[in-house]
N, C-alpha and C. Protein backbone atom coordinates (compact mmCIF):
# COMPACT_ATOMS: atom_id res chain seq x y z
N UNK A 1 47.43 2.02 58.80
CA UNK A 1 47.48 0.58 58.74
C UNK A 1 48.05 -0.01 60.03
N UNK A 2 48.82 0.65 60.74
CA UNK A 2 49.70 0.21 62.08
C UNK A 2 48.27 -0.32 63.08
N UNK A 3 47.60 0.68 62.83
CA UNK A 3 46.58 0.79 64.09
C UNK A 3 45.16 -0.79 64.12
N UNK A 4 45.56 -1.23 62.95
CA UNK A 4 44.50 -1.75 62.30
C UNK A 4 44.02 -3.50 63.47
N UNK A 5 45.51 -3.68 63.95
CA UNK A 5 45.57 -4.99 64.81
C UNK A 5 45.54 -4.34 66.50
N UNK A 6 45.32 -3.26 66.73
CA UNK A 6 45.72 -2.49 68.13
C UNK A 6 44.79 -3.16 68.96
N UNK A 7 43.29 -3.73 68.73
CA UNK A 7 42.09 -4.49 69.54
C UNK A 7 42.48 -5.80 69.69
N UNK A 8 43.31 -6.51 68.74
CA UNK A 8 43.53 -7.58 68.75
C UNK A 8 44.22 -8.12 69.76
N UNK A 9 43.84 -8.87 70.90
CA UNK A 9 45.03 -9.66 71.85
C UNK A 9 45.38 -10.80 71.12
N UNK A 10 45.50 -10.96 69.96
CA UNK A 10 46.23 -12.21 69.76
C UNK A 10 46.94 -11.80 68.67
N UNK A 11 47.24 -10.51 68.21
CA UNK A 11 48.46 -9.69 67.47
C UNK A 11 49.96 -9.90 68.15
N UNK A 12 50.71 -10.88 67.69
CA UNK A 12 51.69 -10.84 67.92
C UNK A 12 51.99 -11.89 69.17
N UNK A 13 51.20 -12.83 68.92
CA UNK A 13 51.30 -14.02 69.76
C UNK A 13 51.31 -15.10 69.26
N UNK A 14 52.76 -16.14 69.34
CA UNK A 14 52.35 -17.17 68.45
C UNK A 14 51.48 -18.15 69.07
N UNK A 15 51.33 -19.16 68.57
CA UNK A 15 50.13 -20.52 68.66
C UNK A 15 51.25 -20.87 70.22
N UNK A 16 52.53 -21.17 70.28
CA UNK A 16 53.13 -21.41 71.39
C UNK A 16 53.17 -20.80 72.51
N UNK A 17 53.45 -19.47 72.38
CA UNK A 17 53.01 -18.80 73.71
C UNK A 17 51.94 -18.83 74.06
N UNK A 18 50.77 -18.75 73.47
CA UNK A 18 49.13 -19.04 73.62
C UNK A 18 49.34 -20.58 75.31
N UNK A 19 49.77 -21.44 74.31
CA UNK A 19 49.94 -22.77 74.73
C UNK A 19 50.74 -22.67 76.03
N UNK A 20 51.70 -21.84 75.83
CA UNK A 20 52.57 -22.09 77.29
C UNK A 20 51.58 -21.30 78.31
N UNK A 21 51.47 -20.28 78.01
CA UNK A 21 50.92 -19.39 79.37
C UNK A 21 49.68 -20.08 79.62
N UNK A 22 48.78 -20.75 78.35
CA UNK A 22 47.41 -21.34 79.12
C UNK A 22 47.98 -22.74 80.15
N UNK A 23 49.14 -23.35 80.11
CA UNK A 23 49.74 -24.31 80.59
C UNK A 23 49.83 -24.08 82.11
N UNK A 24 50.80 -23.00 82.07
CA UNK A 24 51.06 -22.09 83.49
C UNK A 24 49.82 -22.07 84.00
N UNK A 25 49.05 -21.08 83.34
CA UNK A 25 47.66 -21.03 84.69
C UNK A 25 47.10 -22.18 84.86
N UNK A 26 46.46 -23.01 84.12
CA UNK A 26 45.70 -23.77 83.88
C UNK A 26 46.17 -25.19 84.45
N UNK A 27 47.32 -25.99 84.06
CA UNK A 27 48.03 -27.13 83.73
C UNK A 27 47.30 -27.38 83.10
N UNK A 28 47.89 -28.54 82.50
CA UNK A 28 47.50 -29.93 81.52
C UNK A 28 46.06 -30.25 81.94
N UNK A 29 46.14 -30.76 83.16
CA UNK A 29 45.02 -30.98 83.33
C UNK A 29 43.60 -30.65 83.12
N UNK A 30 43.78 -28.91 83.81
CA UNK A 30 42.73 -27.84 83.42
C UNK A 30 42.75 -27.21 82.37
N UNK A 31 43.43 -27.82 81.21
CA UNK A 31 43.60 -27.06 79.79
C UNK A 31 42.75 -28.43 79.10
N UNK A 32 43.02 -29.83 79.83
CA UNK A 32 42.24 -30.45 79.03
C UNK A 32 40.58 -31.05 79.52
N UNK A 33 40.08 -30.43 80.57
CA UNK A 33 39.15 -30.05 80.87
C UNK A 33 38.21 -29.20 79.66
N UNK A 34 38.99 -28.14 79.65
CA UNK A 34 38.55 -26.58 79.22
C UNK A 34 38.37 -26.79 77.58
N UNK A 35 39.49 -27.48 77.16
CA UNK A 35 39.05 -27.98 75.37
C UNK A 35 39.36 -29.57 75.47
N UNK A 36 38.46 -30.57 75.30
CA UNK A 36 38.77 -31.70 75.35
C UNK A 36 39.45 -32.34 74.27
N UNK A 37 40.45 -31.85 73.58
CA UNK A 37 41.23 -32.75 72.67
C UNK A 37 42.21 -33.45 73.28
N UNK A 38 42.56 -34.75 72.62
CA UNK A 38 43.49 -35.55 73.20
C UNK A 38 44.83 -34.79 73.28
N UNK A 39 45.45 -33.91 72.75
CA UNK A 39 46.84 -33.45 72.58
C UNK A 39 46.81 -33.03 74.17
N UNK A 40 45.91 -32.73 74.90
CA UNK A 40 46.04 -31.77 76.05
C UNK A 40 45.62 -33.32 76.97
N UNK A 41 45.02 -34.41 76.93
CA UNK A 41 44.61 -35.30 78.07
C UNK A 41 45.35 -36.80 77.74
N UNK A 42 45.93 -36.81 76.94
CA UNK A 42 46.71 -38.02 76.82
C UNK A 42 48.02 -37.90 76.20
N UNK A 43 49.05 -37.77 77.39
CA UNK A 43 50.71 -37.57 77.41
C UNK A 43 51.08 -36.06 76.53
N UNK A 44 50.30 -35.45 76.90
CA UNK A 44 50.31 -33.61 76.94
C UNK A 44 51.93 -33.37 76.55
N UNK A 45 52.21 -32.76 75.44
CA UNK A 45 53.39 -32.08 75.44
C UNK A 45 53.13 -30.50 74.17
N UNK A 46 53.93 -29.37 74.60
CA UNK A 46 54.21 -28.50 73.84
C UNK A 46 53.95 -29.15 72.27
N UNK A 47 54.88 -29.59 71.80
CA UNK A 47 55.18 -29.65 70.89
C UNK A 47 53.94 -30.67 69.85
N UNK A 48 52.93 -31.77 70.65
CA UNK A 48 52.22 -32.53 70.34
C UNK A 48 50.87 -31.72 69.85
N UNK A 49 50.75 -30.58 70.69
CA UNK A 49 49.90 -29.32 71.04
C UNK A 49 49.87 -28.77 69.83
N UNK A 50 51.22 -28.26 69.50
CA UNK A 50 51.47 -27.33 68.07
C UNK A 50 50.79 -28.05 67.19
N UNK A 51 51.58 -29.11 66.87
CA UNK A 51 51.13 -29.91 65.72
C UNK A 51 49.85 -30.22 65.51
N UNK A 52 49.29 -30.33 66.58
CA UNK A 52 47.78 -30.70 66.50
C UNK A 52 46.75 -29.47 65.98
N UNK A 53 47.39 -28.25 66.52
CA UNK A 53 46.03 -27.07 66.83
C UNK A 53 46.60 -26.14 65.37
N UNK A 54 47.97 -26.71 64.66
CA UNK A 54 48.09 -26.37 63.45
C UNK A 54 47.19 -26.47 62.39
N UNK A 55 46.86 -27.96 62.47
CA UNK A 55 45.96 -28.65 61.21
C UNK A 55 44.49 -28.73 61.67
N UNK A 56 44.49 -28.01 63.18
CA UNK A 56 43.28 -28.52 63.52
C UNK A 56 42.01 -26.74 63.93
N UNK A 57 41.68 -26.36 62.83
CA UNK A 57 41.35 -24.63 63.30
C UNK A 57 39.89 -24.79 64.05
N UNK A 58 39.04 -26.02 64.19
CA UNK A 58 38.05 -25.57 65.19
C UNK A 58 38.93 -25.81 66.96
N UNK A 59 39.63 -26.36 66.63
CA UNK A 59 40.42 -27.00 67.93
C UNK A 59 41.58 -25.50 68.45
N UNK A 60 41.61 -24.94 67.42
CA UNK A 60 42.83 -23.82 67.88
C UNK A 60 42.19 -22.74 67.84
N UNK A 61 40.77 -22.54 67.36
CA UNK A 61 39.41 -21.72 67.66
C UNK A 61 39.51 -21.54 69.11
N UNK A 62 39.43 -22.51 69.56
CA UNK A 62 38.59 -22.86 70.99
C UNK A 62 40.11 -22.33 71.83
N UNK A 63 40.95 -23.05 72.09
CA UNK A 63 42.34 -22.77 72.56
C UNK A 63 42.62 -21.31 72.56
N UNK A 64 42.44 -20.51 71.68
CA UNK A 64 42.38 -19.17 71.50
C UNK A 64 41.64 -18.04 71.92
N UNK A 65 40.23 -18.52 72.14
CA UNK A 65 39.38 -18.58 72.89
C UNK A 65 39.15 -18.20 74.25
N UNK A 66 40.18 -19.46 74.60
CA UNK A 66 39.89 -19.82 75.81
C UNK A 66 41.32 -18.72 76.59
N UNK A 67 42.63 -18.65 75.70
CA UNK A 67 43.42 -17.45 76.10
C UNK A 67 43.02 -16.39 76.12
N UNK A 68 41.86 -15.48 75.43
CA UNK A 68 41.52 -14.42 75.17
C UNK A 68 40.79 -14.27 76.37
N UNK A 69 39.94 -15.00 76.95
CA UNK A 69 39.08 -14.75 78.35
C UNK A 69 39.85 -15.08 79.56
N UNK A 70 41.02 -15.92 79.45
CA UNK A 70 42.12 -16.10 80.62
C UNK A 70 42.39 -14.44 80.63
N UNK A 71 43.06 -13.69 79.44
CA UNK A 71 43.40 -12.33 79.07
C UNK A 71 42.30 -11.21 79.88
N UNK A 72 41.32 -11.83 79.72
CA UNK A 72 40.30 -10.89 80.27
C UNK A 72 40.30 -10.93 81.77
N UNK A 73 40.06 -11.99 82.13
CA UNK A 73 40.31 -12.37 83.91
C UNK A 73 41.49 -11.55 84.62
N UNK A 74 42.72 -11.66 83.99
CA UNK A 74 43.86 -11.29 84.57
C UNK A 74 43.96 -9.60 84.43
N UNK A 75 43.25 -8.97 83.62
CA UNK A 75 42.79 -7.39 83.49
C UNK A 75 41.83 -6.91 84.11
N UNK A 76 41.43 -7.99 84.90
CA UNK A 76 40.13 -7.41 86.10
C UNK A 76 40.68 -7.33 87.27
């Protein structure tokens, strides 16, 4: 059963770290480019982010997404 999440890059990552590190590479800016929801292009904060991509699963689809191929870039 241990082994069962071992493919998974998003085992053991919350919705926040997702958010911070796409922040870092990306900024605000190029995060709200990349998924156009307002939480990321109008007065961008952590915490506005959470709340939003909580209630919102095609929106935290995409966000997740979009960390998993940042993930891929940085392993090449």
């Amino acid at each position: 059963m241990a082994g069962t999440q071992a493919n998974n890059p998003l085992h053991g990552v919350t919705l926040e770290q997702i958010i911070n590190e796409l922040v870092a590479c990306h900024g605000w800016d190029g995060l709200g480019q990349a998924v156009r929801i307002r939480c990321f292009t109008h007065d961008p904060s952590v915490a506005s982010s959470l709340k939003f991509l909580r209630r919102t699963p095609w929106a935290r689809a995409q966000v997740e997404a979009l960390y998993v191929a940042m993930l891929d870039r940085r392993d090449r």
